[in-house]
Protein backbone atom coordinates (compact mmCIF):
# COMPACT_ATOMS: atom_id res chain seq x y z
CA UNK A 1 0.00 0.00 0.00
CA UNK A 2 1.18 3.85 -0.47
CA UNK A 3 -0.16 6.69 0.12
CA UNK A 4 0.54 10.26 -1.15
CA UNK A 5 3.38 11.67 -0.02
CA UNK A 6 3.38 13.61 2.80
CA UNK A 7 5.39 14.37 5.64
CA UNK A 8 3.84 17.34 6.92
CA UNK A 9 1.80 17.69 10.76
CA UNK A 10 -0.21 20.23 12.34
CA UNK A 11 0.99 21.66 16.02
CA UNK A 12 -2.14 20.24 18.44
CA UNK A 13 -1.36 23.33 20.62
CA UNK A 14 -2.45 26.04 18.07
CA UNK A 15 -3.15 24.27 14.42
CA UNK A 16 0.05 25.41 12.77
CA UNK A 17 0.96 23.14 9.77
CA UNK A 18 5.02 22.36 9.28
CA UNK A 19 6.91 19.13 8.00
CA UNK A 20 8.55 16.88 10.14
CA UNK A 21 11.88 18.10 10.40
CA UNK A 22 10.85 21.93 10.92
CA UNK A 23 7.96 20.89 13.60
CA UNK A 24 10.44 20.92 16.55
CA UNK A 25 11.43 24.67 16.10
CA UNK A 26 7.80 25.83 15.85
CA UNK A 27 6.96 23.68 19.08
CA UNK A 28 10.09 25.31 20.92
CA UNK A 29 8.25 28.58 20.23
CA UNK A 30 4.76 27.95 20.34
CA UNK A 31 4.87 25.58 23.85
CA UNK A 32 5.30 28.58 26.51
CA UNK A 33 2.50 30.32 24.88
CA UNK A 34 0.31 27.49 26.18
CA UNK A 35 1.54 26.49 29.45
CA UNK A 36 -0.70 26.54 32.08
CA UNK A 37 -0.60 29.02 35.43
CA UNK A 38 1.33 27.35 37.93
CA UNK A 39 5.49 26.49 39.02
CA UNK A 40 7.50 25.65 36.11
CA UNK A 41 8.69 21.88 36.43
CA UNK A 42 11.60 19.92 34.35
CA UNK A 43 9.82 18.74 30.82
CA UNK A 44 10.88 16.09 28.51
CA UNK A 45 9.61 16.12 24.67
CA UNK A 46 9.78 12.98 22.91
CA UNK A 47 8.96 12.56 19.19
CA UNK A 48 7.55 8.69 18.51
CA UNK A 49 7.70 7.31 14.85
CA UNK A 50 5.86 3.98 13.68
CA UNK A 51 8.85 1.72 13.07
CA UNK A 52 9.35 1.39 8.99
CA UNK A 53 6.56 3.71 8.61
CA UNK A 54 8.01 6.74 10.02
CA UNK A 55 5.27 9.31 7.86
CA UNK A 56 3.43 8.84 11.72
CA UNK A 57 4.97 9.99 13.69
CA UNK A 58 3.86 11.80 17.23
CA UNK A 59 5.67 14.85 19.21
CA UNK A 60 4.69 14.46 22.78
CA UNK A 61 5.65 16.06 26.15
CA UNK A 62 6.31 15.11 29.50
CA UNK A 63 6.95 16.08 33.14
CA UNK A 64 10.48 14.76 33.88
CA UNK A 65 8.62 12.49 37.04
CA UNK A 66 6.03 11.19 35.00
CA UNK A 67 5.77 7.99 34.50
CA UNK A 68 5.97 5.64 31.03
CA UNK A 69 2.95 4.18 32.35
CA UNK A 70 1.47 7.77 31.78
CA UNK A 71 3.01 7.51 27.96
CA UNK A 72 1.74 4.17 27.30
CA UNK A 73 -1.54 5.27 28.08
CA UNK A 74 -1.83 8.59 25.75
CA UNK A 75 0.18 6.23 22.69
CA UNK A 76 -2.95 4.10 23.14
CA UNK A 77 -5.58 6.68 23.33
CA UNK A 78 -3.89 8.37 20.11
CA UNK A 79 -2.81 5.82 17.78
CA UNK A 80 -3.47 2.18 19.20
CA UNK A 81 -5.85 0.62 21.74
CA UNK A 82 -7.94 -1.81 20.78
CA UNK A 83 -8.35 -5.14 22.62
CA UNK A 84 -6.49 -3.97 25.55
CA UNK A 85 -3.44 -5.77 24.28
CA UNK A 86 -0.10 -6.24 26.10
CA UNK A 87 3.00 -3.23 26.02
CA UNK A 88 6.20 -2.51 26.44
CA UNK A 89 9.44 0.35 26.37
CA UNK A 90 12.74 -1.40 25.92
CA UNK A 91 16.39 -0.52 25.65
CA UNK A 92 17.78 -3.18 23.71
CA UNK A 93 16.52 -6.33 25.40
CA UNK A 94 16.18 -4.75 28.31
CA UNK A 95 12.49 -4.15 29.51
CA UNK A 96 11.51 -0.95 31.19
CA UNK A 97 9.65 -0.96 34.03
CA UNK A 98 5.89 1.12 33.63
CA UNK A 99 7.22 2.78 36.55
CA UNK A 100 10.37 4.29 35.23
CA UNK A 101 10.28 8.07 35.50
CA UNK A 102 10.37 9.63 31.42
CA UNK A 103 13.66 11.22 32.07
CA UNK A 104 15.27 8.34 33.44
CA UNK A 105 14.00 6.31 30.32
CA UNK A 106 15.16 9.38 28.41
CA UNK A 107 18.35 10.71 30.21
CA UNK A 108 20.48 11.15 27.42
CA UNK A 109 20.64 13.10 24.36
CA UNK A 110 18.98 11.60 21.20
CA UNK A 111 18.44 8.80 23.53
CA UNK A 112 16.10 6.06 22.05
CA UNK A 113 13.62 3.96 23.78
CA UNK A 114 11.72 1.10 21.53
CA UNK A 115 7.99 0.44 22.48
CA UNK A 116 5.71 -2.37 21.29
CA UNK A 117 1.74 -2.64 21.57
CA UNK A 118 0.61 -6.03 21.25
CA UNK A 119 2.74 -9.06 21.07
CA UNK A 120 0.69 -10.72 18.54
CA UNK A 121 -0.08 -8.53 15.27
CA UNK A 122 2.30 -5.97 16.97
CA UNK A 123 3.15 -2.28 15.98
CA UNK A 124 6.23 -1.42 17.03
CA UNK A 125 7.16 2.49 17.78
CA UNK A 126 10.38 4.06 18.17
CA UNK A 127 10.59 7.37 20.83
CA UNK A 128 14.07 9.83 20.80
CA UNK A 129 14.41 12.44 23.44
CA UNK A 130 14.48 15.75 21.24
CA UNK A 131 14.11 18.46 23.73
CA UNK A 132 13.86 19.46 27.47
CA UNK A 133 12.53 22.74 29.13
CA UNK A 134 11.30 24.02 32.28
CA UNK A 135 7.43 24.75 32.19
CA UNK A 136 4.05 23.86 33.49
CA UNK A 137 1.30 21.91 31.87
CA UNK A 138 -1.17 21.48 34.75
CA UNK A 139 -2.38 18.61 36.31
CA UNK A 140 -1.63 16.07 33.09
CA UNK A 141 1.30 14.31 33.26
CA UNK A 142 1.72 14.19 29.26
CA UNK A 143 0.49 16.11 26.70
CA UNK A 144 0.24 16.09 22.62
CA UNK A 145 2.42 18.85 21.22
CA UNK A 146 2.01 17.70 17.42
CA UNK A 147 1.25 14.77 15.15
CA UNK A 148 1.29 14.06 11.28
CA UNK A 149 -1.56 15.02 8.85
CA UNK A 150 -3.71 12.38 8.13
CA UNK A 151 -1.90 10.23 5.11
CA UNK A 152 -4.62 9.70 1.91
CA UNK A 153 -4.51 6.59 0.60
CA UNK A 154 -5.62 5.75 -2.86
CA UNK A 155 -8.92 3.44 -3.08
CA UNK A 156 -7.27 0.64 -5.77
CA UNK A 157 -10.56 1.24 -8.20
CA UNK A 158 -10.33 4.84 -8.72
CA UNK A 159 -7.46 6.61 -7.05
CA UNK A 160 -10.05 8.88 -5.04
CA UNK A 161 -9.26 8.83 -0.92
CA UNK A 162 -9.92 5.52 -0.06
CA UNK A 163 -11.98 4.99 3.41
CA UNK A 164 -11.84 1.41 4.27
CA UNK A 165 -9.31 -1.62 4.68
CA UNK A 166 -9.41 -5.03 4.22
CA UNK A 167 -7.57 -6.70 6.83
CA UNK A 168 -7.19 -9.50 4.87
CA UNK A 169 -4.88 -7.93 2.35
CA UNK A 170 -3.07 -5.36 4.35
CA UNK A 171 -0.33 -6.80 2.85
CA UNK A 172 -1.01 -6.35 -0.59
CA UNK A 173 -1.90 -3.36 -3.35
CA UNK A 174 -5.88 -4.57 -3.37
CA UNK A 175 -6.89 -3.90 -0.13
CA UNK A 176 -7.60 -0.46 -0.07
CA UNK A 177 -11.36 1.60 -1.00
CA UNK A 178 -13.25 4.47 -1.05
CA UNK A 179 -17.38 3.90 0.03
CA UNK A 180 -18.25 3.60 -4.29
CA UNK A 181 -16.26 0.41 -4.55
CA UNK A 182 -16.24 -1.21 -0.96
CA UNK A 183 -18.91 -3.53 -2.18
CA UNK A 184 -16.78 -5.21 -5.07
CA UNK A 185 -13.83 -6.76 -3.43
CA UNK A 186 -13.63 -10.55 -2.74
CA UNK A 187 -13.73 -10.05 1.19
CA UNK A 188 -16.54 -7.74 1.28
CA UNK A 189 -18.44 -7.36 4.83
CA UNK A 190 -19.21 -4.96 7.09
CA UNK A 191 -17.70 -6.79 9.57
CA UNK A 192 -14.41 -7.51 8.24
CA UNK A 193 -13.66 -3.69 6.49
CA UNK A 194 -11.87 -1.78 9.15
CA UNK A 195 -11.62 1.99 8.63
CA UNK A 196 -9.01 4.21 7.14
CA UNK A 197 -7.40 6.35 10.44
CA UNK A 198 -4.50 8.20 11.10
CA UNK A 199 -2.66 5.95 12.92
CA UNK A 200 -0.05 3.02 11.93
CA UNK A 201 -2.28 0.32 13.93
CA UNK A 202 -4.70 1.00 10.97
CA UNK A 203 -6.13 -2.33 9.99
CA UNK A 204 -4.82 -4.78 12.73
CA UNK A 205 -6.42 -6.53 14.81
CA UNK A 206 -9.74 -4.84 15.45
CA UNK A 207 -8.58 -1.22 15.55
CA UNK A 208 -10.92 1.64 14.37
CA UNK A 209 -9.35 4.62 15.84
């Protein structure tokens, strides 16, 4: 499957649209502008990519004593719960605890922690430590600071923005329509179609965003 190229995002703080790699310096800028009243706190931004899919990617931030407990849970709100599945952050082999403070998971420069969500039909995530500040975001431990644009995939009939998948042939170039040829593939049931979202869980398992 492909979709159109893109690797642009919008800032979830104030809309702004940027590409990936100039994202970071409009976040630096635009973060203080939303902090909430209250004592500034170490913060630790992490930007998460969907491992050989990196078009999704996520730019998140953290208080320096939260916990990766407190990231699992937003990465599965955003982009992946479905079935209550299994998780984990690794370094190398070695498993993190759900405990471990962000900036301990994080302590280093460019540092790189691997996460998985479900160890069946897993999707596998990759978070580096890109920034840290002083700030206050309230009573949230972590918050969304900017995501990518929705990707458009092409429906495999007519090339207009497809807006179902067939689960069955994620795999493959046919598996991929917009709501005027749903009804023609090989596999076709309401049931089985799972919907086109911006996330890189999209099709697996029984995720529908």
């Amino acid at each position: 499957m492909s979709a159109k190229s893109t690797n642009s995002g919008f800032c979830a703080l104030c809309g702004h649209r940027a590409t990936k790699t100039t994202m970071m310096a409009h976040v630096e800028a635009c973060v203080a502008a939303h902090d909430e009243i209250g004592q500034p706190q170490p913060l630790v931004v992490v930007r998460f990519a969907a491992v050989g899919s990196p078009r999704y990617w996520l730019i998140i931030e953290a208080k320096a004593d939260a916990q990766l407990g407190h990231v699992d849970a937003l990465l599965r709100q955003l982009w992946l719960e479905c079935c209550g599945h299994m998780s984990a952050f690794r370094v190398g082999r070695r498993e993190l605890a759900m405990t471990t403070a962000v900036a301990i998971a994080f302590a280093r420069a460019a540092s790189k922690v691997d996460y998985e969500y479900d160890f069946g039909s897993t999707t596998a995530l990759t978070g580096e430590l890109v920034g840290k500040r002083h700030g206050s975001i309230g009573r949230a431990s972590v918050r969304l600071l900017a995501r990518n644009e929705p990707l458009v995939w092409p429906c495999v009939d007519c090339k207009n923005p497809a807006t179902v998948v067939c689960p069955f042939c994620l795999d493959s170039d046919d598996g991929l329509f917009c709501d005027a040829h749903a009804d023609v593939h090989e596999h076709v049931s309401e049931e089985v179609y799972l919907p086109v979202v911006n996330s890189p869980r999209m099709g697996v398992c029984g995720y529908t965003g």
